[in-house]
C-alpha atoms as a PDB file:
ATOM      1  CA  UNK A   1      14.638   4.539  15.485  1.00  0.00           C
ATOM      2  CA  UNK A   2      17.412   2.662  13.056  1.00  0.00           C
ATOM      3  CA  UNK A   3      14.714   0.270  11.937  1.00  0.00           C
ATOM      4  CA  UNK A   4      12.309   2.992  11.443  1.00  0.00           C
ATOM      5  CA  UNK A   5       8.847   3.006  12.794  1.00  0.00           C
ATOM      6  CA  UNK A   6       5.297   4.122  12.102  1.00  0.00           C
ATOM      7  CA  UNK A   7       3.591   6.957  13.732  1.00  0.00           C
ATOM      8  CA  UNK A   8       0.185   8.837  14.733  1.00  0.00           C
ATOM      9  CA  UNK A   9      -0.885  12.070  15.236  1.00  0.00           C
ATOM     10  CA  UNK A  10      -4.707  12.863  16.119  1.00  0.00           C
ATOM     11  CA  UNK A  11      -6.060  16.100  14.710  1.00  0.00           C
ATOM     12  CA  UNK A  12      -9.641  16.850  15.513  1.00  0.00           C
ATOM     13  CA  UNK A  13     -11.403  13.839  13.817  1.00  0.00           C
ATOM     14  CA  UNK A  14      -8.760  12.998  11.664  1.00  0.00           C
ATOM     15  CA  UNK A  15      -5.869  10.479  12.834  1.00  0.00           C
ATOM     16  CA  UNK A  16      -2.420  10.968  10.754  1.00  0.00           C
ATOM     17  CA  UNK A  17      -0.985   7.934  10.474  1.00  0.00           C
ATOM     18  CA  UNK A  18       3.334   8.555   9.695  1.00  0.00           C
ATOM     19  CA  UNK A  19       5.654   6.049   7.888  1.00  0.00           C
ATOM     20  CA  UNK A  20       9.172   7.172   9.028  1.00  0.00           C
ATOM     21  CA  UNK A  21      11.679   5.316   7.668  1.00  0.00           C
ATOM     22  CA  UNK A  22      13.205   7.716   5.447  1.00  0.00           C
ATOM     23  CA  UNK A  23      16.736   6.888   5.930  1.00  0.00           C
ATOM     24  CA  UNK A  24      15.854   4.032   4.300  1.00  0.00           C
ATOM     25  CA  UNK A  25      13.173   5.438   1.451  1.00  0.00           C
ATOM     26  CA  UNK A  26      10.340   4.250   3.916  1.00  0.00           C
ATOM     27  CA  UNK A  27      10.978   0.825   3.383  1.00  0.00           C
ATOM     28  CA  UNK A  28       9.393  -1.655   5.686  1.00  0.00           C
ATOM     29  CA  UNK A  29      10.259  -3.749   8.174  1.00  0.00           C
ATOM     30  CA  UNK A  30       7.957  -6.313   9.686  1.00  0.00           C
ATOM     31  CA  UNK A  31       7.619  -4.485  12.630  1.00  0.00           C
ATOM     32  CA  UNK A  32       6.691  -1.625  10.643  1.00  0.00           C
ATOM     33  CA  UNK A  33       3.923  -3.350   8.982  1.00  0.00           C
ATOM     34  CA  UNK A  34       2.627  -4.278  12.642  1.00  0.00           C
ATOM     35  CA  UNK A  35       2.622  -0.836  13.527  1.00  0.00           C
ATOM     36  CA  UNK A  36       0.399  -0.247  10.354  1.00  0.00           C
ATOM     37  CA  UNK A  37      -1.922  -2.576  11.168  1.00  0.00           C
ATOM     38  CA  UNK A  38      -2.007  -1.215  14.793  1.00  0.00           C
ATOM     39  CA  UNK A  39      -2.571   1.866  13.646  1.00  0.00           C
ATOM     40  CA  UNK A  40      -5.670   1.490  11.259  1.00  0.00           C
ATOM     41  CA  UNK A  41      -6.773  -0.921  13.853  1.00  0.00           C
ATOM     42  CA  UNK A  42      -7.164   2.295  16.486  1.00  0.00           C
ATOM     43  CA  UNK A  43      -8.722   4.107  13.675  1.00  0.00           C
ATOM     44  CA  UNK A  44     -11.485   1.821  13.008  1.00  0.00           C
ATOM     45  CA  UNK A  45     -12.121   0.990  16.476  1.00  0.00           C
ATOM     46  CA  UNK A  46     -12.014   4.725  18.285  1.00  0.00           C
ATOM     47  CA  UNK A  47     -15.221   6.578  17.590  1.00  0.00           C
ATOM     48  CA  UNK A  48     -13.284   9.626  17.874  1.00  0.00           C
ATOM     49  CA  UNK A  49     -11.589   9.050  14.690  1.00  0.00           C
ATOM     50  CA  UNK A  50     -13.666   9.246  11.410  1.00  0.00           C
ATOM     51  CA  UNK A  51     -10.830   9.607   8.699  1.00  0.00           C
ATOM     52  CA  UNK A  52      -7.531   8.468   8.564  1.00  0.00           C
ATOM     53  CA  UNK A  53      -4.814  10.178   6.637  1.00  0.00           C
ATOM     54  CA  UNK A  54      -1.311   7.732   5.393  1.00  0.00           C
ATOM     55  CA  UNK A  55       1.220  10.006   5.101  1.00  0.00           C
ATOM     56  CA  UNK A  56       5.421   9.876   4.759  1.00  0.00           C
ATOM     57  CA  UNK A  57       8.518  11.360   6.159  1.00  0.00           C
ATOM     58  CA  UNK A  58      11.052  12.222   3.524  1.00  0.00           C
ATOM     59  CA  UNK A  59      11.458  12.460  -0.174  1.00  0.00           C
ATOM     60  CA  UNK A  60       9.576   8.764  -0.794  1.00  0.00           C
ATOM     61  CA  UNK A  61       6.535   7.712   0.285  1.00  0.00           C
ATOM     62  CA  UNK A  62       8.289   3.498   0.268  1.00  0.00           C
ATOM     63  CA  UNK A  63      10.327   1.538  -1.905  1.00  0.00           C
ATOM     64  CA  UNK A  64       8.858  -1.505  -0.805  1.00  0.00           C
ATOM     65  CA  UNK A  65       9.615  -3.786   1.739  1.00  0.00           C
ATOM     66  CA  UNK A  66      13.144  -4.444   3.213  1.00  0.00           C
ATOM     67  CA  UNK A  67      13.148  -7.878   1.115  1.00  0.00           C
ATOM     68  CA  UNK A  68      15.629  -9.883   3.007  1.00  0.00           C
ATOM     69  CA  UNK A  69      13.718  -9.315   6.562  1.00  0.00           C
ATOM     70  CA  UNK A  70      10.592 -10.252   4.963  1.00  0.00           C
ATOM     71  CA  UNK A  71      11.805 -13.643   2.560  1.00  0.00           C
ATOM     72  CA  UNK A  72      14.775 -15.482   2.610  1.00  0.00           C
ATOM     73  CA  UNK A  73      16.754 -17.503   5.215  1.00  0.00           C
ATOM     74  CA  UNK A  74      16.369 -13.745   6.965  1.00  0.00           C
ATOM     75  CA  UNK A  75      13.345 -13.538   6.976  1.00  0.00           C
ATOM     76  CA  UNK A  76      11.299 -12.206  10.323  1.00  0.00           C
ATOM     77  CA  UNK A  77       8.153 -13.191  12.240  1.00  0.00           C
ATOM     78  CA  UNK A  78       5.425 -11.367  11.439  1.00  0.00           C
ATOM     79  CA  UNK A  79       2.995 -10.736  14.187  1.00  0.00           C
ATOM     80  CA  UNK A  80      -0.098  -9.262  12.869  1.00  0.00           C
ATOM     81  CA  UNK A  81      -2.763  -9.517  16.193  1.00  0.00           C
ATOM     82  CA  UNK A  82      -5.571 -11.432  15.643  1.00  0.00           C
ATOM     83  CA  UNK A  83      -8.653  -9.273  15.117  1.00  0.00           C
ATOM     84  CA  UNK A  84      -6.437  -6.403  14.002  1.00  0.00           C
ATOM     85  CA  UNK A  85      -7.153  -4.363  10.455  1.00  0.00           C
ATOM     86  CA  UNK A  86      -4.703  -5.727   7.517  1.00  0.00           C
ATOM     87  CA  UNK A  87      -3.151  -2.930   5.944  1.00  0.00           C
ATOM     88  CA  UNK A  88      -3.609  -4.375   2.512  1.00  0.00           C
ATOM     89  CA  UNK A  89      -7.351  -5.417   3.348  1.00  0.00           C
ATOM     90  CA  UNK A  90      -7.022  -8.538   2.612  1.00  0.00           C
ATOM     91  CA  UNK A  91      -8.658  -9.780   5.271  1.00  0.00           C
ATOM     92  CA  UNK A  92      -9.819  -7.163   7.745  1.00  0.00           C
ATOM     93  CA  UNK A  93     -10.162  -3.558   6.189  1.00  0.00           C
ATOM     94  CA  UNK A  94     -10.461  -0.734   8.035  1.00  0.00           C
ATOM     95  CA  UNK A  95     -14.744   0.789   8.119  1.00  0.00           C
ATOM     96  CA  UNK A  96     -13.369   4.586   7.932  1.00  0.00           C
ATOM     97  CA  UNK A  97     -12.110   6.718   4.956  1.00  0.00           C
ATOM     98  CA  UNK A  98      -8.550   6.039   4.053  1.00  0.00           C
ATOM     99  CA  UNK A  99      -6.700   9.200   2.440  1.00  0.00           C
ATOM    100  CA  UNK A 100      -3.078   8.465   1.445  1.00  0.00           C
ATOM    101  CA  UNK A 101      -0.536  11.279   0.477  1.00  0.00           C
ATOM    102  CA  UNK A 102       2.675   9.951  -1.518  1.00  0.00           C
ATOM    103  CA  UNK A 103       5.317  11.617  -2.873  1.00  0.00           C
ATOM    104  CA  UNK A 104       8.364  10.422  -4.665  1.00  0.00           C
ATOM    105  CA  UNK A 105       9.276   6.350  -4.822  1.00  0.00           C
ATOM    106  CA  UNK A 106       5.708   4.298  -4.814  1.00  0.00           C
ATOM    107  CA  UNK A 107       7.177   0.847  -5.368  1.00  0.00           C
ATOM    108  CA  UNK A 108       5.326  -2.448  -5.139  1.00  0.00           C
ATOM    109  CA  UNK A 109       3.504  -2.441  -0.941  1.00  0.00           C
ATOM    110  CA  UNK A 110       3.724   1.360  -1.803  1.00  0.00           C
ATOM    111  CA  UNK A 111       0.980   1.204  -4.698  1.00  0.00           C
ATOM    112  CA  UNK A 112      -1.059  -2.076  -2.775  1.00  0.00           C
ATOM    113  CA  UNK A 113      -0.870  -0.025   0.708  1.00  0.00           C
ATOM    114  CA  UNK A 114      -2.422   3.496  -1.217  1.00  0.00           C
ATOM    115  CA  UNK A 115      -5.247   1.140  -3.634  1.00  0.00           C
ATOM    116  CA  UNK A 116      -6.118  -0.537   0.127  1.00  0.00           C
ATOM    117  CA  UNK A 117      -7.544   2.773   0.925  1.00  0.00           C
ATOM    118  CA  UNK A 118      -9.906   4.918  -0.598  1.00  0.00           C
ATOM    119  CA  UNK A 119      -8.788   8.039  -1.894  1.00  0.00           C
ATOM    120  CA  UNK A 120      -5.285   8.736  -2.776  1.00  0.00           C
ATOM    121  CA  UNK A 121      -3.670  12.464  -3.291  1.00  0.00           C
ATOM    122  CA  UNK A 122      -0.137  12.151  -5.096  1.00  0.00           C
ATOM    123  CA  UNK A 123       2.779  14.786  -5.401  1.00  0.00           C
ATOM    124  CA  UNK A 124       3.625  15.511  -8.829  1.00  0.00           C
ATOM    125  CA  UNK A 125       6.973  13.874  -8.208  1.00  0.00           C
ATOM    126  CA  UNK A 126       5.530  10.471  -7.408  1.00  0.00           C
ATOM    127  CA  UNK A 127       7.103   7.574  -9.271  1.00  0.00           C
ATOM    128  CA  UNK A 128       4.819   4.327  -9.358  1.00  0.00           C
ATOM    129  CA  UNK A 129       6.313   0.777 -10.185  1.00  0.00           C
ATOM    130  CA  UNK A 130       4.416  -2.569  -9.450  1.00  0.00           C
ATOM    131  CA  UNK A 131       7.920  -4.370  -9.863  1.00  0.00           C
ATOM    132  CA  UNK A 132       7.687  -7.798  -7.909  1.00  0.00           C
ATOM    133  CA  UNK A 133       7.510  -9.630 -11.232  1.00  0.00           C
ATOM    134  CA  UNK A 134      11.247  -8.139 -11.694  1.00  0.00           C
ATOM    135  CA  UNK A 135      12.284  -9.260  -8.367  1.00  0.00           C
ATOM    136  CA  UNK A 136      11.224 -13.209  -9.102  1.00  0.00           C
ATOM    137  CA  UNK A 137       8.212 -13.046  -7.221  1.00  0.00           C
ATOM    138  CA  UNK A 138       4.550 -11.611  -8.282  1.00  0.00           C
ATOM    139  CA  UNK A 139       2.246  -9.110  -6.013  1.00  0.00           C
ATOM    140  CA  UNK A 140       1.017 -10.802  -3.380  1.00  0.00           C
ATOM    141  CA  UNK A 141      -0.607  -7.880  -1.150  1.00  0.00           C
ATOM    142  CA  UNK A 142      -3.790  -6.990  -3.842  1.00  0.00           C
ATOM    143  CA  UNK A 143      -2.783  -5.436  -6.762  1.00  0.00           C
ATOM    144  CA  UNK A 144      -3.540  -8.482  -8.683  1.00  0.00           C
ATOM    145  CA  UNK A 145      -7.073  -7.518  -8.683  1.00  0.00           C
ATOM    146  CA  UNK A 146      -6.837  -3.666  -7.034  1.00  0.00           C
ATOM    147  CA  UNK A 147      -5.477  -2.240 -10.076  1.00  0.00           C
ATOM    148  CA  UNK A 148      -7.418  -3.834 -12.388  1.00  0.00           C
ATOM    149  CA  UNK A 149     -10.406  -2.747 -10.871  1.00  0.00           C
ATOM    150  CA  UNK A 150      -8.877   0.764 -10.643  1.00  0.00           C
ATOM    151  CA  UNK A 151      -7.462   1.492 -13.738  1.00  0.00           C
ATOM    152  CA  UNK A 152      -9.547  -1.318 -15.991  1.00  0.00           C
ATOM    153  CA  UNK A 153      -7.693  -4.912 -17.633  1.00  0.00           C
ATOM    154  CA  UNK A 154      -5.578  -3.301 -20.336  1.00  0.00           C
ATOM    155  CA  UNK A 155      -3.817  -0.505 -18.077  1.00  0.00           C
ATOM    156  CA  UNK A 156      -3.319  -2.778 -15.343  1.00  0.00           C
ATOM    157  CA  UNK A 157      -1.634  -5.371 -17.045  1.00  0.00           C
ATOM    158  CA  UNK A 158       0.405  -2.739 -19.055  1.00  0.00           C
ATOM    159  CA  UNK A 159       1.764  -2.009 -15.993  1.00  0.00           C
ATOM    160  CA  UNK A 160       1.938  -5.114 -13.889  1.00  0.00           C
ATOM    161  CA  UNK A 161       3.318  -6.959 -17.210  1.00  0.00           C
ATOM    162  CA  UNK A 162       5.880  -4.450 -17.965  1.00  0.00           C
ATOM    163  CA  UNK A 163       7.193  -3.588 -13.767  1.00  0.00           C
ATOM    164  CA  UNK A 164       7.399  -0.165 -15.226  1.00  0.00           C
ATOM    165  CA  UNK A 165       8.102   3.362 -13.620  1.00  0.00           C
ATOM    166  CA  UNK A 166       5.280   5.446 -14.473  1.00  0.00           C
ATOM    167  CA  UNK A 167       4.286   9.428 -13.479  1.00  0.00           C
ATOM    168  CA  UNK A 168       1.510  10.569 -11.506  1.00  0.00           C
ATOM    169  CA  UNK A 169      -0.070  12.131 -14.232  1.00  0.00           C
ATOM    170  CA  UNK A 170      -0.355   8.768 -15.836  1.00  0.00           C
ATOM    171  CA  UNK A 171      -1.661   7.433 -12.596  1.00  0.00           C
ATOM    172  CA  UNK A 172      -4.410  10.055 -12.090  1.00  0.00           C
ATOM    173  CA  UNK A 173      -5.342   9.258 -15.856  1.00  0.00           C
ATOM    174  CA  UNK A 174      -6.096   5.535 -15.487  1.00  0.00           C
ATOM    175  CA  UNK A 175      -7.649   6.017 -12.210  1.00  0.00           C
ATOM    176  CA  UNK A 176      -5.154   5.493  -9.087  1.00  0.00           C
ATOM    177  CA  UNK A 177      -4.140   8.608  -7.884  1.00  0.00           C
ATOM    178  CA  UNK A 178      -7.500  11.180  -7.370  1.00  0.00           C
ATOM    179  CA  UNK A 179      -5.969  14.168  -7.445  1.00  0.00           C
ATOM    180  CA  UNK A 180      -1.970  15.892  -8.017  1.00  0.00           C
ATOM    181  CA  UNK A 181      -0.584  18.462  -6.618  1.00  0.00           C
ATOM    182  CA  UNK A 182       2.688  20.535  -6.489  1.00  0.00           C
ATOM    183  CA  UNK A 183       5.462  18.578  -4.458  1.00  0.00           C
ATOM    184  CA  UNK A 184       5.106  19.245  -1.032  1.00  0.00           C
ATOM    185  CA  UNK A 185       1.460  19.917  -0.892  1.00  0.00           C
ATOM    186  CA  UNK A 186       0.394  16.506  -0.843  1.00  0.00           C
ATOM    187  CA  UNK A 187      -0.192  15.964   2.646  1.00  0.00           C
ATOM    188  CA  UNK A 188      -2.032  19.357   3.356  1.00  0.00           C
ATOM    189  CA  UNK A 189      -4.496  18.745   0.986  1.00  0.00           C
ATOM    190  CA  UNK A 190      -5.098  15.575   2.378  1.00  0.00           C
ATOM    191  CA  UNK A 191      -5.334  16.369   5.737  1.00  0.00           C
ATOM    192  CA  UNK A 192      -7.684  19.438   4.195  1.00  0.00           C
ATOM    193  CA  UNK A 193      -9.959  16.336   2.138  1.00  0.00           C
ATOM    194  CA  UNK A 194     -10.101  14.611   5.642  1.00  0.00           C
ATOM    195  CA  UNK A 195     -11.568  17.426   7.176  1.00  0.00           C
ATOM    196  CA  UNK A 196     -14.103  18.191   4.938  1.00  0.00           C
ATOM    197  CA  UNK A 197     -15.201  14.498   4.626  1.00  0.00           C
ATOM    198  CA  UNK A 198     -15.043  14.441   8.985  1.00  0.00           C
ATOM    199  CA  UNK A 199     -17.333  17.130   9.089  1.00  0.00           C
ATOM    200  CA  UNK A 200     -20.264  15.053   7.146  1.00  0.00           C
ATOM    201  CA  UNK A 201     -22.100  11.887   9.135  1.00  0.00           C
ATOM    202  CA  UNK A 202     -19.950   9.671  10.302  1.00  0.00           C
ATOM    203  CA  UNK A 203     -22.440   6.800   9.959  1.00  0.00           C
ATOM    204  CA  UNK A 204     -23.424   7.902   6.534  1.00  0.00           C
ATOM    205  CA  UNK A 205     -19.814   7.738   5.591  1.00  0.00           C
ATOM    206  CA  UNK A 206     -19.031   4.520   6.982  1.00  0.00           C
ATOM    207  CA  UNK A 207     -21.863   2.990   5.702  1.00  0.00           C
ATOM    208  CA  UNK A 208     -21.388   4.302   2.169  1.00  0.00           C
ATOM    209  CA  UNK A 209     -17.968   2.554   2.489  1.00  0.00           C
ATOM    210  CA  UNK A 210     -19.414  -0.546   3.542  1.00  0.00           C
ATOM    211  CA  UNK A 211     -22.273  -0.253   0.395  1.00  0.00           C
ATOM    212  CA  UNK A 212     -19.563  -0.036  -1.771  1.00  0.00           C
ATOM    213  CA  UNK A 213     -17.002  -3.057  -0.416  1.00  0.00           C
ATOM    214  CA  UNK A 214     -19.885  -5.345  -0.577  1.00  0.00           C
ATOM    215  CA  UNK A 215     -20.098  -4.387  -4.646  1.00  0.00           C
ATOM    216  CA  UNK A 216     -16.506  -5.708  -5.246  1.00  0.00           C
ATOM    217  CA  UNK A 217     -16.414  -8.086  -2.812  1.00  0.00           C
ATOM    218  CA  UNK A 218     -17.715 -11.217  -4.593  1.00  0.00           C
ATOM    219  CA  UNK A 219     -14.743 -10.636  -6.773  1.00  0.00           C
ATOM    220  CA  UNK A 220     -12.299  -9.778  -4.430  1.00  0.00           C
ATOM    221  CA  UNK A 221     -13.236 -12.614  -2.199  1.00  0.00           C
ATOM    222  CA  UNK A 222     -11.785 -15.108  -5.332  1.00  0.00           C
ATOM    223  CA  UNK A 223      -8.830 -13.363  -5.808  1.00  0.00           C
ATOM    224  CA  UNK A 224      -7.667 -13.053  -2.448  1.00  0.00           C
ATOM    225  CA  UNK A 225      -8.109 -16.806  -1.941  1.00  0.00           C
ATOM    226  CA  UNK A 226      -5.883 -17.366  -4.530  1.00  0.00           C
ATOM    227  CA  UNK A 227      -3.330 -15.391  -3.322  1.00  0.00           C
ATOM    228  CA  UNK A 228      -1.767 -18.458  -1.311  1.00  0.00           C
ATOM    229  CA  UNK A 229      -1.512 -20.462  -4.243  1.00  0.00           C
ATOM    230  CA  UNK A 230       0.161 -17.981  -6.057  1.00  0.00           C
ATOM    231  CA  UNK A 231       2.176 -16.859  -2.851  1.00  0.00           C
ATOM    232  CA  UNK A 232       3.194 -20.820  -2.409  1.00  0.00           C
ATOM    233  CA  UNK A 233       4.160 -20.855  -6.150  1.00  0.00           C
ATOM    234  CA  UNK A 234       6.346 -17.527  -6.165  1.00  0.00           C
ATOM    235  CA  UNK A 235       7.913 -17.796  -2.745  1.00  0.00           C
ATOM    236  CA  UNK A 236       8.963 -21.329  -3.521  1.00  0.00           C
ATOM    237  CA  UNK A 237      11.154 -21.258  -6.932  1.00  0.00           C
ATOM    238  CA  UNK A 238      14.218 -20.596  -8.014  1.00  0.00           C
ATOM    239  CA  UNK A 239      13.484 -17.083  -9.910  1.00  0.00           C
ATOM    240  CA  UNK A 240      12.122 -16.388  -6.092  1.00  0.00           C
ATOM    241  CA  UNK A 241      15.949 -17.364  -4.596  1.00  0.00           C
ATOM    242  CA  UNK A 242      17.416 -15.163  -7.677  1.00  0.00           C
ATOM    243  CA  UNK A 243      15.379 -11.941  -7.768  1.00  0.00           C
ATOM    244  CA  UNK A 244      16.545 -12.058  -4.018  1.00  0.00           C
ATOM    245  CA  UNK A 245      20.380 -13.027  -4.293  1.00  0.00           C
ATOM    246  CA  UNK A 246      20.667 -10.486  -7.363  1.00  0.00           C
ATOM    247  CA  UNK A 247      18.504  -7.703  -4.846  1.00  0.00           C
ATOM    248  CA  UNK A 248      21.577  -8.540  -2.150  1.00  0.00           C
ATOM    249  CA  UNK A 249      24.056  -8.550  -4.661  1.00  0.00           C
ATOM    250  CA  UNK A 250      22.631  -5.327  -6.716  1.00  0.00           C
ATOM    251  CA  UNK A 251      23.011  -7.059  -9.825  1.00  0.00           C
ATOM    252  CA  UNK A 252      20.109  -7.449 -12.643  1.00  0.00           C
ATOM    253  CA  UNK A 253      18.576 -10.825 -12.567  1.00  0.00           C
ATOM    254  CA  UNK A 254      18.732 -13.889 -14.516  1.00  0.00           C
ATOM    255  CA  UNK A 255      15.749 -15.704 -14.296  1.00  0.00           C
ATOM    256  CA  UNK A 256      14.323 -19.211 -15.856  1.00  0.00           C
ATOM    257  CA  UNK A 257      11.281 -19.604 -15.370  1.00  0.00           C
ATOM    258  CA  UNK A 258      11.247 -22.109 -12.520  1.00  0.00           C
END
């Protein structure tokens, strides 16, 4: 598919959920972020499944989103169904283990889609870069508070201030990635984690996720209610319109501040 897609494979217990898009470094398209959501949706719903693995075709895991489909006078309809799992969990997260494998380009939804999950295995190629703030806009999909509580106030806002490319051996030091391996590897060990973790008690598991969520969530509940102010007061200025333009135009941008 030209506009790339997202998809599943069940093994045993485990369901392997596929970003392919790798013509495009796995960015996403709207209906890509549907089939995301569809995807974790089957995964918390089928008692068949009891860990999900977030894997990528290709060299990257994403560079993002495809920008212009997503804001702009481009932009597409998003139809996320009702009841479904948010990828980001935002609103809706999914009640089984997450793993998520990247490799290469982590850019902005990359980083928010992996810190949605729960554990996160990176190649020792990975590149991470929270760079919305470069782009005119600001994270808007959780890694205002997601990598805070991951890798503590100063290295979060080290990184979010400075939309820097960082390794994964910096990531696994402040707390983001779990565990590197050699390029390549990162999906088998994984899948291996998911195994091990689907042989235990599936209600212990899930319910040990649960425990957890409801430790952050008083937090979390604040900071993603904010997110629409900050979403309203991004989305609507003028850096917004030139971080865009200069993405069409690959040209650095000049913003103003307004």
């Amino acid at each position: 598919m030209s506009e790339g897609q997202i998809r599943t494979e069940v093994h045993g217990h485990v369901l392997k959920i596929i970003i392919d898009n790798a013509a495009k470094k796995n960015a996403f398209t709207p209906v890509m972020m549907e089939q995301l959501s569809d995807a974790l949706t089957e995964l918390h719903d089928n008692e068949a499944y009891r860990v999900g693995v977030i894997c990528a075709e290709g060299r990257d895991f994403t560079a993002g989103l495809d920008m212009p489909k997503f804001f702009g006078p481009s932009a597409e309809k998003r139809n996320i169904r009702e009841g479904n799992v948010d990828p980001f969990g935002l609103a809706k997260r999914c009640r089984k283990p997450v793993i998520t494998a990247v490799q290469g380009i982590v850019f902005t939804v990359g980083i928010e889609l992996m810190l949605a999950g729960d554990i996160v295995v990176a190649a020792a190629d990975s590149r991470f870069c929270q760079m919305e703030s470069r782009r005119g806009i600001a994270p808007l999909g959780g890694a205002h508070f997601r990598f805070l509580s991951r890798a503590g106030w100063g290295d979060a806002m080290y990184h979010l201030f400075l939309c820097d490319e960082f390794s994964a051996e910096r990531a696994h030091a402040i707390g983001l990635v779990q565990e590197v391996v050699p390029a390549g590897e990162q999906v088998a060990r994984a899948m291996a984690l998911a195994v091990i973790i689907a042989r235990n008690a599936p209600l212990g598991i899930q319910v040990t996720k649960e425990a957890a969520a409801k430790y952050v969530e008083g937090g979390e509940a604040a900071a993603i209610a904010f997110i629409p102010e900050i979403r309203a007061r991004v989305l609507g200025s003028a850096d917004a319109k030139e971080g865009i333009q200069s993405f069409i135009e690959r040209r650095a941008a000049v913003f103003q501040g307004r």
